[in-house]
C-alpha atoms as a PDB file:
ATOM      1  CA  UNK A   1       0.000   0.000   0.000  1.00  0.00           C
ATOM      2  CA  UNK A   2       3.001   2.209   1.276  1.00  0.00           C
ATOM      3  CA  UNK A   3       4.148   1.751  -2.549  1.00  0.00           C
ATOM      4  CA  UNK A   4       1.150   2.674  -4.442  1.00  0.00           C
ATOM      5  CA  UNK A   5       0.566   5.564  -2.156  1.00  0.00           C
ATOM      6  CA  UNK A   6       4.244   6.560  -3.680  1.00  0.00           C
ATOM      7  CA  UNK A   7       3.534   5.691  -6.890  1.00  0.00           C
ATOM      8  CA  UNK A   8       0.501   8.455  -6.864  1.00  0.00           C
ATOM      9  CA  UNK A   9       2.582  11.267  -5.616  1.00  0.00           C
ATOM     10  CA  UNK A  10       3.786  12.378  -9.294  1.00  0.00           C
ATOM     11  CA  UNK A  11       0.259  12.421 -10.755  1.00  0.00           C
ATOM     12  CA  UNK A  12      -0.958  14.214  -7.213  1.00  0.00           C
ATOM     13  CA  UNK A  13       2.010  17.001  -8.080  1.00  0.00           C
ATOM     14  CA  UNK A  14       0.489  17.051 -12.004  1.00  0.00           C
ATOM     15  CA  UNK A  15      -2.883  17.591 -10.965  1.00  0.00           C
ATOM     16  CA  UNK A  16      -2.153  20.329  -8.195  1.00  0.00           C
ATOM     17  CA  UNK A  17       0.713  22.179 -10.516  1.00  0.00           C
ATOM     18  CA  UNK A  18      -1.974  22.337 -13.766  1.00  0.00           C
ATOM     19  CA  UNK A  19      -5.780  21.523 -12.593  1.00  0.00           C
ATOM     20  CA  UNK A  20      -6.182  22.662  -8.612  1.00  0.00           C
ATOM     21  CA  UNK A  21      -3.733  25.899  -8.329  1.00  0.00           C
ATOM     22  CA  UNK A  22      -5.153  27.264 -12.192  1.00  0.00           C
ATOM     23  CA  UNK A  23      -9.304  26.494 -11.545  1.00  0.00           C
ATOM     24  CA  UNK A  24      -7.973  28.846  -7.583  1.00  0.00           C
ATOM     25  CA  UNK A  25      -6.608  31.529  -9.825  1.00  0.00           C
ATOM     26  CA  UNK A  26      -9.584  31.475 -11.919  1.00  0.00           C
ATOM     27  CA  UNK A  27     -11.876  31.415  -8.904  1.00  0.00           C
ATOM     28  CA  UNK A  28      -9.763  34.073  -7.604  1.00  0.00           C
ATOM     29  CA  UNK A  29      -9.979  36.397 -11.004  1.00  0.00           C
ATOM     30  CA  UNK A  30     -13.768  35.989 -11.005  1.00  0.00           C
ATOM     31  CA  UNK A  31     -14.318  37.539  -7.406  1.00  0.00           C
ATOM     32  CA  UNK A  32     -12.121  40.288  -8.417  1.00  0.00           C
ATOM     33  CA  UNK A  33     -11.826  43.601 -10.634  1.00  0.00           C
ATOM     34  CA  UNK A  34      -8.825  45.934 -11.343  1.00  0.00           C
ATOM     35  CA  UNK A  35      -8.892  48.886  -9.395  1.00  0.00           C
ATOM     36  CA  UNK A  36      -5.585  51.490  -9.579  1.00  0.00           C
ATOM     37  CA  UNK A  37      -4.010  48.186 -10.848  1.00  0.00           C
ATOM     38  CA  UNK A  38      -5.198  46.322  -8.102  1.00  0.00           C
ATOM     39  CA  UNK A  39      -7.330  43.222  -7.868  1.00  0.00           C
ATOM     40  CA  UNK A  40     -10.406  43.881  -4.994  1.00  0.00           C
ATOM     41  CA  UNK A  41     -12.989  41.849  -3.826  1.00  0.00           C
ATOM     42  CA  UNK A  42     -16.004  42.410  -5.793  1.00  0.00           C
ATOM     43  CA  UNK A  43     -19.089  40.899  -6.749  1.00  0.00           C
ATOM     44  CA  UNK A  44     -19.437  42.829 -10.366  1.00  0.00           C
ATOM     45  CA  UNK A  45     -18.204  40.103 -12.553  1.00  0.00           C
ATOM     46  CA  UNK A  46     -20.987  38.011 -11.781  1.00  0.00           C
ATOM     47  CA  UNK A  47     -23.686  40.782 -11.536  1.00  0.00           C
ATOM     48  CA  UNK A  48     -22.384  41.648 -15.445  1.00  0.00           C
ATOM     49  CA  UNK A  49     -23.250  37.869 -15.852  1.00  0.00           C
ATOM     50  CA  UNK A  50     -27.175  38.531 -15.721  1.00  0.00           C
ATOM     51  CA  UNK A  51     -27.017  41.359 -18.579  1.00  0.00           C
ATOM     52  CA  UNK A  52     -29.500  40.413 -20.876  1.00  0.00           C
ATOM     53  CA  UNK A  53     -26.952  40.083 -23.724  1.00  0.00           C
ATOM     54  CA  UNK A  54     -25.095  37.448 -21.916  1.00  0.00           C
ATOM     55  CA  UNK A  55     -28.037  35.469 -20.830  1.00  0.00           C
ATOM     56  CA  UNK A  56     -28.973  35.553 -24.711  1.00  0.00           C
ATOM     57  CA  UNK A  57     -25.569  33.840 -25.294  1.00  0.00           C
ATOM     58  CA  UNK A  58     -26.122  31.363 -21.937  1.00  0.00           C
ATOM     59  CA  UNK A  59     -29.605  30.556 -23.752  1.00  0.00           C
ATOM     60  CA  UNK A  60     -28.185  29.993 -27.884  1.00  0.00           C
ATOM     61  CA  UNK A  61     -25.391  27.984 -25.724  1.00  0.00           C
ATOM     62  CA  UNK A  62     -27.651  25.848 -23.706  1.00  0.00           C
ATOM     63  CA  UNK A  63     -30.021  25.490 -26.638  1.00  0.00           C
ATOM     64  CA  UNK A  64     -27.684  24.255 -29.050  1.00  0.00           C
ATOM     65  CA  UNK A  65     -25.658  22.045 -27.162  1.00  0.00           C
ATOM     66  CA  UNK A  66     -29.068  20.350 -26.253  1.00  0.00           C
ATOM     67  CA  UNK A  67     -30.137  19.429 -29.267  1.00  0.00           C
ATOM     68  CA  UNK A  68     -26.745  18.491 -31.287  1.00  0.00           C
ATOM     69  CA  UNK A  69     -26.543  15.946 -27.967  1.00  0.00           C
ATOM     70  CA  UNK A  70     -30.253  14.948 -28.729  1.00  0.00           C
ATOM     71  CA  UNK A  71     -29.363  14.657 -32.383  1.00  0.00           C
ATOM     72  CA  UNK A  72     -26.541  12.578 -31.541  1.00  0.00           C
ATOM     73  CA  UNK A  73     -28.407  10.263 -29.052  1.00  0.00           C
ATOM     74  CA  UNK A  74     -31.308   9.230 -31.982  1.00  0.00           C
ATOM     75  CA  UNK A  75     -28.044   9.117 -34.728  1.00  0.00           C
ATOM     76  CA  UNK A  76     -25.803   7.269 -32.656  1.00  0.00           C
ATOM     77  CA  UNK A  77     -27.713   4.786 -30.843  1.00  0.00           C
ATOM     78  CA  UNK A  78     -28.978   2.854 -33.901  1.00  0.00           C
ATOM     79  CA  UNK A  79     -25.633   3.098 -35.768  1.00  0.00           C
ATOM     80  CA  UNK A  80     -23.686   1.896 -32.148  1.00  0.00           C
ATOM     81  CA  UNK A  81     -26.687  -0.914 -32.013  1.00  0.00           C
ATOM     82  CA  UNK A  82     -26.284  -1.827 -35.656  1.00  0.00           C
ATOM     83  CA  UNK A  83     -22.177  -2.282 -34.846  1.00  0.00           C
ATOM     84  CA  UNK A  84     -22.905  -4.233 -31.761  1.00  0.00           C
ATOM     85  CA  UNK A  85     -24.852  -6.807 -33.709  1.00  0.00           C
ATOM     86  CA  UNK A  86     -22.294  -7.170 -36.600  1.00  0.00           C
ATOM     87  CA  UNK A  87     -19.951 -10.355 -36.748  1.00  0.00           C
ATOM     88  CA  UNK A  88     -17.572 -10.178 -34.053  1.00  0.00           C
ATOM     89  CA  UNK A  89     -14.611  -9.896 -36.523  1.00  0.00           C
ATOM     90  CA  UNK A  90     -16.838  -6.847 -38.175  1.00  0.00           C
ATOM     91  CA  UNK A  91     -17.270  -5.070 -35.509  1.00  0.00           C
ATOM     92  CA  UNK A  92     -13.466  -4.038 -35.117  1.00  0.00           C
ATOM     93  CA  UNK A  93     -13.132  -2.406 -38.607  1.00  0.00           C
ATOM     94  CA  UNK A  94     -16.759  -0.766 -38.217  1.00  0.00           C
ATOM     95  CA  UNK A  95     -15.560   0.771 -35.167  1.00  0.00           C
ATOM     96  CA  UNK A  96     -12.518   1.718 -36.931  1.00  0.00           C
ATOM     97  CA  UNK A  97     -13.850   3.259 -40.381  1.00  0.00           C
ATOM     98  CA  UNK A  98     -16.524   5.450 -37.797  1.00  0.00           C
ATOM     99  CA  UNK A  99     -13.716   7.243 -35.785  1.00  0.00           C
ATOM    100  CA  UNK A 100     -11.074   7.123 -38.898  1.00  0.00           C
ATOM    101  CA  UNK A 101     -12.323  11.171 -39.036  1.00  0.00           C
ATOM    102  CA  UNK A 102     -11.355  11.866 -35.284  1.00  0.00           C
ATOM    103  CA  UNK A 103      -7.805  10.573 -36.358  1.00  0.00           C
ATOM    104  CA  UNK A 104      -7.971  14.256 -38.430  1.00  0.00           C
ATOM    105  CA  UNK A 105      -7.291  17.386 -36.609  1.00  0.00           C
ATOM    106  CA  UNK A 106     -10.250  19.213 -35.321  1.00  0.00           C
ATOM    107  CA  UNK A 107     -10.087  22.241 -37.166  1.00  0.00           C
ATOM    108  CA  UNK A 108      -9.407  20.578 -40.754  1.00  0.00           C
ATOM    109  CA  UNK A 109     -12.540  18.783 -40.121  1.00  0.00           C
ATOM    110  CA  UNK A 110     -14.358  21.849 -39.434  1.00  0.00           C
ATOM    111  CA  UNK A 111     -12.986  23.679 -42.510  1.00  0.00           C
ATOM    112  CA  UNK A 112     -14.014  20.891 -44.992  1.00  0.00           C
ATOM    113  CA  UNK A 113     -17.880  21.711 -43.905  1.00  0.00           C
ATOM    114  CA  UNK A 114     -16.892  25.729 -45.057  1.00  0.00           C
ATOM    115  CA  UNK A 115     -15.831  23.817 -48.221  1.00  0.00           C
ATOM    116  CA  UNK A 116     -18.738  21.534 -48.484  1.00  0.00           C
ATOM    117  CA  UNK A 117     -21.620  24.225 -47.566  1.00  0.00           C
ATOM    118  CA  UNK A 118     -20.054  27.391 -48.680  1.00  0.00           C
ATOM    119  CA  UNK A 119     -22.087  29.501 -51.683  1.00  0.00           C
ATOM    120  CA  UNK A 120     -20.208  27.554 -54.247  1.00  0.00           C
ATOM    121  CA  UNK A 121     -19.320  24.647 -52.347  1.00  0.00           C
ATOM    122  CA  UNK A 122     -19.801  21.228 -53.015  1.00  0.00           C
ATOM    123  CA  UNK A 123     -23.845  20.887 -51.881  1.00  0.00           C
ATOM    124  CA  UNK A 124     -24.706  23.591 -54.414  1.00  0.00           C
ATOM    125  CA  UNK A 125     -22.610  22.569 -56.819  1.00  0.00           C
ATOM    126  CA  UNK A 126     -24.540  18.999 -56.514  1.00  0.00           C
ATOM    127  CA  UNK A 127     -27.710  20.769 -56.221  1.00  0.00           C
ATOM    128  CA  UNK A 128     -27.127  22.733 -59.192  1.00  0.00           C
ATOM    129  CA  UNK A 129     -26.957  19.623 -61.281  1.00  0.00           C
ATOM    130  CA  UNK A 130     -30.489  19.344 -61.120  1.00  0.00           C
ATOM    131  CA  UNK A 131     -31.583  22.673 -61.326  1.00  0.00           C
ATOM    132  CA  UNK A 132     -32.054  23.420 -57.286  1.00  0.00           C
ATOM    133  CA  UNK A 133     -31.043  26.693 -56.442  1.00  0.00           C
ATOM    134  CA  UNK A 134     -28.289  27.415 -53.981  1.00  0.00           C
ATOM    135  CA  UNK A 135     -29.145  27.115 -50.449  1.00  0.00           C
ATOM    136  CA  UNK A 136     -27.237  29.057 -47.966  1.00  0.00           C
ATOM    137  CA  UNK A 137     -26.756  27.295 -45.028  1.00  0.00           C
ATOM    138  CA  UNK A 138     -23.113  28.292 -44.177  1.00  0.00           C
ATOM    139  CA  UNK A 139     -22.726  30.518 -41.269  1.00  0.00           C
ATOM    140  CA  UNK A 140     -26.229  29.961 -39.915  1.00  0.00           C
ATOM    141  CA  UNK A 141     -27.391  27.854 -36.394  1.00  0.00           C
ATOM    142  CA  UNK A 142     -27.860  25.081 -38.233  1.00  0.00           C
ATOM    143  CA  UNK A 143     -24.561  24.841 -39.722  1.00  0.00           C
ATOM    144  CA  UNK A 144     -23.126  25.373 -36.269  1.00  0.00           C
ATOM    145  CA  UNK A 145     -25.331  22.924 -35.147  1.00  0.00           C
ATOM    146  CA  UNK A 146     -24.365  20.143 -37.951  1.00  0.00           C
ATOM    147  CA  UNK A 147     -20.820  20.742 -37.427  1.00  0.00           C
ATOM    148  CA  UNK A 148     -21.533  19.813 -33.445  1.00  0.00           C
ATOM    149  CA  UNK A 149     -23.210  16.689 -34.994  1.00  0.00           C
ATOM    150  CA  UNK A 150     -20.628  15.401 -36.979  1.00  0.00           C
ATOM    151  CA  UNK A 151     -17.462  16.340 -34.459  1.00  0.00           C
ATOM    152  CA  UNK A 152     -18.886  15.058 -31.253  1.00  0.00           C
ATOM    153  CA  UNK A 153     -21.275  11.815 -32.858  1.00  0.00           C
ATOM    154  CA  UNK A 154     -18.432   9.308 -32.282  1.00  0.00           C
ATOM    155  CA  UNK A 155     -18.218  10.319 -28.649  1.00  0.00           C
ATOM    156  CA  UNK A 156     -21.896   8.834 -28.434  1.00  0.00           C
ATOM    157  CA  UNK A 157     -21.271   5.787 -30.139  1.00  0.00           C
ATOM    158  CA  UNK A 158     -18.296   4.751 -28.771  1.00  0.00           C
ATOM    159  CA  UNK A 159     -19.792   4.444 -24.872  1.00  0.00           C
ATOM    160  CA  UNK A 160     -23.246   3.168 -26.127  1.00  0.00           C
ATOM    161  CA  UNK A 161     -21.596   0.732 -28.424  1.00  0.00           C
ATOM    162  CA  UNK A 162     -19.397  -0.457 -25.458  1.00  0.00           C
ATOM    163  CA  UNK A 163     -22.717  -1.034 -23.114  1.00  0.00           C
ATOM    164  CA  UNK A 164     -24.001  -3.150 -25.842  1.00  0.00           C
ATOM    165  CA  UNK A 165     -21.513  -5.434 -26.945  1.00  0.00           C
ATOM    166  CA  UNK A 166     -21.224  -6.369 -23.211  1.00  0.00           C
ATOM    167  CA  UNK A 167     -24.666  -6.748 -22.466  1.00  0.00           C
ATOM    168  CA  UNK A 168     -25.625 -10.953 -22.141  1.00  0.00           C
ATOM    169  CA  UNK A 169     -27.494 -12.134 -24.870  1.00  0.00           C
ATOM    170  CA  UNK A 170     -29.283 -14.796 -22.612  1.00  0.00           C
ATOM    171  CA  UNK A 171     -31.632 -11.999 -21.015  1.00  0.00           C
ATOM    172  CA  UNK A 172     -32.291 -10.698 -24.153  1.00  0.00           C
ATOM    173  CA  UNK A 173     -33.463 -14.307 -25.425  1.00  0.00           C
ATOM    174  CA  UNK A 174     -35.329 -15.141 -21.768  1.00  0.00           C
ATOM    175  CA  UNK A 175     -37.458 -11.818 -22.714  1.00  0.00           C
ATOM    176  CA  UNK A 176     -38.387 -13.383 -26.059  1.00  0.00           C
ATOM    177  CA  UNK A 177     -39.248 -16.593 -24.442  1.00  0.00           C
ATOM    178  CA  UNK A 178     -41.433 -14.819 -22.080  1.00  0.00           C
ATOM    179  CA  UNK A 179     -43.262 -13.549 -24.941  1.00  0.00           C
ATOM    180  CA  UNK A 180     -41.856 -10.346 -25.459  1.00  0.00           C
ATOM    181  CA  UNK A 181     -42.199  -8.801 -28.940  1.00  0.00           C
ATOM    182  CA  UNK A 182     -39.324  -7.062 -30.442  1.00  0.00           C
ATOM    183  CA  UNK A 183     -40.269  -3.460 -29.419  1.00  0.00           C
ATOM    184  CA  UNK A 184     -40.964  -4.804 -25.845  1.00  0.00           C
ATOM    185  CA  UNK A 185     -37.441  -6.381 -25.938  1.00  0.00           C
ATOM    186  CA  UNK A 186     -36.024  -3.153 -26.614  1.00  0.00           C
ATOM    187  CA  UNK A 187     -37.971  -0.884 -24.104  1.00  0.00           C
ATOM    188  CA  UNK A 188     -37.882  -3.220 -21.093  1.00  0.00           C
ATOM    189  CA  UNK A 189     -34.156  -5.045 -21.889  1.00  0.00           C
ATOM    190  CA  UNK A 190     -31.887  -3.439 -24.339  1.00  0.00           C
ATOM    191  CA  UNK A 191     -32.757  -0.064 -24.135  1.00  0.00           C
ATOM    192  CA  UNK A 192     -32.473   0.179 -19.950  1.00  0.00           C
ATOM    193  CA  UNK A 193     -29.594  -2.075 -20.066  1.00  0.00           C
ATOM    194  CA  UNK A 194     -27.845   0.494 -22.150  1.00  0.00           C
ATOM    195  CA  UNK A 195     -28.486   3.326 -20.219  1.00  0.00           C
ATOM    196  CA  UNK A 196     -25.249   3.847 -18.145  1.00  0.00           C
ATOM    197  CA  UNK A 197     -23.455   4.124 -22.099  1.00  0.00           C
ATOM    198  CA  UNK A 198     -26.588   6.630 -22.764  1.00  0.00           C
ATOM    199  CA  UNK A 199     -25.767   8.723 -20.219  1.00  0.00           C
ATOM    200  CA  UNK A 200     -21.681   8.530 -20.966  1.00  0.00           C
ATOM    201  CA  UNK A 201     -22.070   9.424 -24.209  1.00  0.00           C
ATOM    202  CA  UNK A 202     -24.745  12.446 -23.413  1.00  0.00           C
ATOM    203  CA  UNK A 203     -22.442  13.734 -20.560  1.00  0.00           C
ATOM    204  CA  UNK A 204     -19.283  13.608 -23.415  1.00  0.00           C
ATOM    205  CA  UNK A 205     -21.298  15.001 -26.045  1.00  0.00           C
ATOM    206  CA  UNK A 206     -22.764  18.012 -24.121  1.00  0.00           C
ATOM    207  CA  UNK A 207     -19.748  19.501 -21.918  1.00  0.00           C
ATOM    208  CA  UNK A 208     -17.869  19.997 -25.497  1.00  0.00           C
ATOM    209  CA  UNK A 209     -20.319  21.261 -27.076  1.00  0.00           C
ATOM    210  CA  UNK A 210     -21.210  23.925 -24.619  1.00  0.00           C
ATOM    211  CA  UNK A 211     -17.807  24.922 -24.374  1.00  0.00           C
ATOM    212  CA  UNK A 212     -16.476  24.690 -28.039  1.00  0.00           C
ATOM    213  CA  UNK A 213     -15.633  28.064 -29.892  1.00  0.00           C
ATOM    214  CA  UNK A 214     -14.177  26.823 -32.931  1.00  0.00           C
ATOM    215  CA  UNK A 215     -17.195  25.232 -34.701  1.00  0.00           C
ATOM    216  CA  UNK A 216     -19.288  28.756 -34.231  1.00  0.00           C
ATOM    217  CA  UNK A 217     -16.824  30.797 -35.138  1.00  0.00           C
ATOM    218  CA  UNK A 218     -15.644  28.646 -38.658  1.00  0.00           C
ATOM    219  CA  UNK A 219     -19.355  27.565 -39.534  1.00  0.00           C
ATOM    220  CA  UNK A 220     -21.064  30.639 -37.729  1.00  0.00           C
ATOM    221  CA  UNK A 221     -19.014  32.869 -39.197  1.00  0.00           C
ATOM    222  CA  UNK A 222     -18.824  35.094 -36.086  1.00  0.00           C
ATOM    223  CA  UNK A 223     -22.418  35.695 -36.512  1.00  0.00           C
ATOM    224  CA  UNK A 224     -23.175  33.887 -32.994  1.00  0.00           C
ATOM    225  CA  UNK A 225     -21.546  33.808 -29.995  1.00  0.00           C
ATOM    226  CA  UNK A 226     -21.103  31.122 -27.330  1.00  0.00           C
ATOM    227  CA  UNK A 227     -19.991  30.573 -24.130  1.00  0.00           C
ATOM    228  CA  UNK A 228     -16.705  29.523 -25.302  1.00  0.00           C
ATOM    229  CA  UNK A 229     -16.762  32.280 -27.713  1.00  0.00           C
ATOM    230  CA  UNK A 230     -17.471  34.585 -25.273  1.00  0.00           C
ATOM    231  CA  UNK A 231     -14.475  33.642 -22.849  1.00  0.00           C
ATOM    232  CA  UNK A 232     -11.800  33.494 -25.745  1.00  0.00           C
ATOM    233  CA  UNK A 233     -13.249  36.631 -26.650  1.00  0.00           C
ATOM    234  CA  UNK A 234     -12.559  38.350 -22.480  1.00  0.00           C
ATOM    235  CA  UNK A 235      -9.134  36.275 -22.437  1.00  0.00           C
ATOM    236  CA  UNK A 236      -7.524  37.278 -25.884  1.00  0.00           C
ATOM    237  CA  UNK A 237      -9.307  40.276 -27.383  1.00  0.00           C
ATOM    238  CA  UNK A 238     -10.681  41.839 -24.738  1.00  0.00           C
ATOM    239  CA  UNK A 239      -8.029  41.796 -21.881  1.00  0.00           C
ATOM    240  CA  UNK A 240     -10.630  41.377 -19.244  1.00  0.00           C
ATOM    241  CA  UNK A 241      -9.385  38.538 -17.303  1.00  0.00           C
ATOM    242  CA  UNK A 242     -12.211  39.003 -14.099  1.00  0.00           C
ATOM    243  CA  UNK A 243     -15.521  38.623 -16.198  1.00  0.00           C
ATOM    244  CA  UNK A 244     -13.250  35.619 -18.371  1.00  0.00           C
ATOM    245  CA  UNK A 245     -13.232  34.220 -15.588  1.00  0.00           C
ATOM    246  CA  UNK A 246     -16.889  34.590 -14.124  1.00  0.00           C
ATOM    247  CA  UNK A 247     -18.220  32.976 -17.299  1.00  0.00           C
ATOM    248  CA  UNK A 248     -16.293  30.184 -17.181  1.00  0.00           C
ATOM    249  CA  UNK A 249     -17.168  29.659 -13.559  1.00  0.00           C
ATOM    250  CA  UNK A 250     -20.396  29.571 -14.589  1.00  0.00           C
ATOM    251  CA  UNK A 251     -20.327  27.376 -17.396  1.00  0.00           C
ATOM    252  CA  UNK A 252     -18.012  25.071 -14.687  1.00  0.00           C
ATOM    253  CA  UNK A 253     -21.128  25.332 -12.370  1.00  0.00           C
ATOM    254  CA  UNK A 254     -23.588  24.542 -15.011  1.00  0.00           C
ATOM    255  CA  UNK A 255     -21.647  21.207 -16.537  1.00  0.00           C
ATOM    256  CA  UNK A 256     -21.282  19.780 -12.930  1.00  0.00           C
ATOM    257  CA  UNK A 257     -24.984  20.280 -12.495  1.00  0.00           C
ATOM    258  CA  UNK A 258     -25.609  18.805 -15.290  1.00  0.00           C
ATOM    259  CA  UNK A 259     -23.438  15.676 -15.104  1.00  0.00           C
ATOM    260  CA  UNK A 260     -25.118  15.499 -11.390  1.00  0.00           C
ATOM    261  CA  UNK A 261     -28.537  15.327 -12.892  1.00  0.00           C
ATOM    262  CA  UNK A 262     -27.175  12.366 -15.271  1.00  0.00           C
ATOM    263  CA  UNK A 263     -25.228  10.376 -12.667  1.00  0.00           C
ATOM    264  CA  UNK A 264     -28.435  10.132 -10.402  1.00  0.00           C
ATOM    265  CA  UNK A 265     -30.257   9.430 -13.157  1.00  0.00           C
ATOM    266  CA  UNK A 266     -27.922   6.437 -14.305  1.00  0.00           C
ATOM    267  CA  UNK A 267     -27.932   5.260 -10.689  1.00  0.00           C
ATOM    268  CA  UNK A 268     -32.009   5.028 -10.393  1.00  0.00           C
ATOM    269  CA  UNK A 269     -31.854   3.009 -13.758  1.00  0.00           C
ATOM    270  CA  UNK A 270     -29.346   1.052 -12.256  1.00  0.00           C
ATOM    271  CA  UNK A 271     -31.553   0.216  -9.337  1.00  0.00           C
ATOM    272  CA  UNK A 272     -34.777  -0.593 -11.445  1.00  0.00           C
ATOM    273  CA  UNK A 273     -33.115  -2.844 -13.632  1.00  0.00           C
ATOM    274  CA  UNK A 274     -32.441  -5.653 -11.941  1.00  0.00           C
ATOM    275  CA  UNK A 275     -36.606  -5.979 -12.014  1.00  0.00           C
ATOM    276  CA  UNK A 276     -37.171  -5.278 -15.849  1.00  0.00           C
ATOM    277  CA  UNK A 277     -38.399  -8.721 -16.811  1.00  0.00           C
ATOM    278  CA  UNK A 278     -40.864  -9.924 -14.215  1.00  0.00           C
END
C-alpha cells in the first residue's frame, strides 16, 4: 500500500501544478476587478453575468448544445446498435472506419464543412446539377449545429456501443421466451440495459459542445456567440481577465450540475433494472 501511495505522488504534483492551483486563480480572477491596478474583492463580474446580452448567449449555448446531444443520441444509438450486432470480426473495422475522421485534426474537419456548404461549395454545386437553387446554409445555427453533430457523434457511439456489446445475450433471449415482442425487448431489456453508455455518451457530447468556440466561429461565421466564444473573446481580445473568468465559472457550475442530474439518473436506472423482466 506504502508503494502505491508513492507511486501516486507524481500524478498528485500534475494535478495540483496544472488543474487545482489554475481552476484557484480562476476562482480568484472571477471575485475580483482591477482597481488602480489592483485586484479587490467584488461581486461585479458576476452581476455583469445577468445582462441580458449574456443570458442571450447562456440561452443559444444551452439550446444548441441540447439538441446536437439529442441529435446525436437518436443518430448514434442505432448506428452503435447496428455495430454491436455485426460479426464479431466486423465489428473491429466498423468501429474503426466510424472514428477514422477523429484521427484528423479538429479544425481541418471543421474547414471541410466551409468547403462543403459554402455559396459555391460542393452541396450547391450537386444541387445545381439538377436545377435546385443554392441554399445558404453556411454561417447559420444550423450549420453550427451540424458541425456539433458530426465532431462530437463518435463520442456517443463509442460508450453506447461499449454497453451493448457487453450486455448478455441470454436476457435478451429469456425476454423473447417470455413472450416479449421485439419493441418490448427493446424498451424493457436493451434499451435500460444500455443506459449507463446513454448517459456517458450524453455527458461527453454536451460539456464539449457547450464549451467549443471553434465550430461557431468557422461555420457561424462570427455571426453567434457562445460561451466559449465569449471567454476566448474576455481572455484574448478583450483583456478582461475578471468577467473571463466569471463565465467560465459559470459554465463550470452549469456542466457539474448537469453531469449530477445524469449520474443520479444512471444510478435510479441502475436500481430498477435488476426488475425489468418480471
Amino acid at each position: 500500500m506504502k508503494k502505491k501511495s508513492i507511486l501516486a505522488y507524481p500524478y498528485i504534483i500534475w494535478s495540483a501544478i496544472f488543474i487545482i492551483i489554475p481552476l484557484i486563480l480562476v476562482l480568484i480572477f472571477s471575485f475580483t476587478v482591477e482597481v488602480d491596478g489592483k485586484q479587490v474583492f467584488s461581486l461585479a463580474n458576476y452581476k455583469e453575468l445577468m445582462d441580458p446580452i449574456y443570458l442571450k448567449v447562456f440561452f443559444r449555448s444551452i439550446t444548441l448544445a441540447g439538441a446536437s446531444t439529442l441529435i446525436c443520441l437518436i443518430v448514434g444509438y442505432p448506428v452503435a446498435y447496428i455495430i454491436s450486432k455485426a460479426h464479431i470480426s466486423k465489428r473491429g473495422t466498423l468501429i474503426l472506419l466510424f472514428i477514422l475522421p477523429m484521427w484528423m485534426n479538429f479544425l481541418l474537419r471543421t474547414y471541410a464543412w466551409v468547403a462543403i456548404l459554402g455559396k459555391n461549395g460542393l452541396l450547391n454545386s450537386f444541387l445545381g446539377i439538377f436545377g435546385v437553387e443554392p441554399v445558404s446554409i453556411l454561417y447559420t445555427n444550423f450549420a453550427i449545429l451540424l458541425g456539433m453533430v458530426y465532431n462530437f457523434l463518435p463520442f456517443m457511439v463509442l460508450p453506447i456501443y461499449t454497453s451493448l456489446s457487453k450486455m448478455d445475450d441470454d436476457l435478451v433471449n429469456a425476454a423473447r421466451d417470455l413472450g416479449a415482442n421485439s419493441l418490448q425487448v427493446f424498451t424493457k431489456v436493451i434499451f435500460p440495459l444500455s443506459l449507463p453508455g446513454v448517459v456517458s455518451g450524453i455527458t461527453m457530447v454536451f460539456m464539449p459542445a457547450i464549451t467549443t468556440f471553434a465550430i461557431s466561429r468557422l461555420l457561424g461565421g462570427g455571426k453567434f456567440m457562445l460561451l466559449g466564444d465569449l471567454i476566448e473573446q474576455q481572455f484574448t481580445t478583450v483583456g478582461d481577465w475578471n468577467f473571463g473568468s466569471a463565465v467560465s465559472i459559470f459554465m463550470m457550475i452549469v456542466i457539474l450540475i448537469s453531469m449530477a442530474v445524469m449520474s443520479k439518473f444512471e444510478d435510479e436506472s441502475d436500481k430498477e433494472g435488476g426488475g425489468l423482466l418480471f
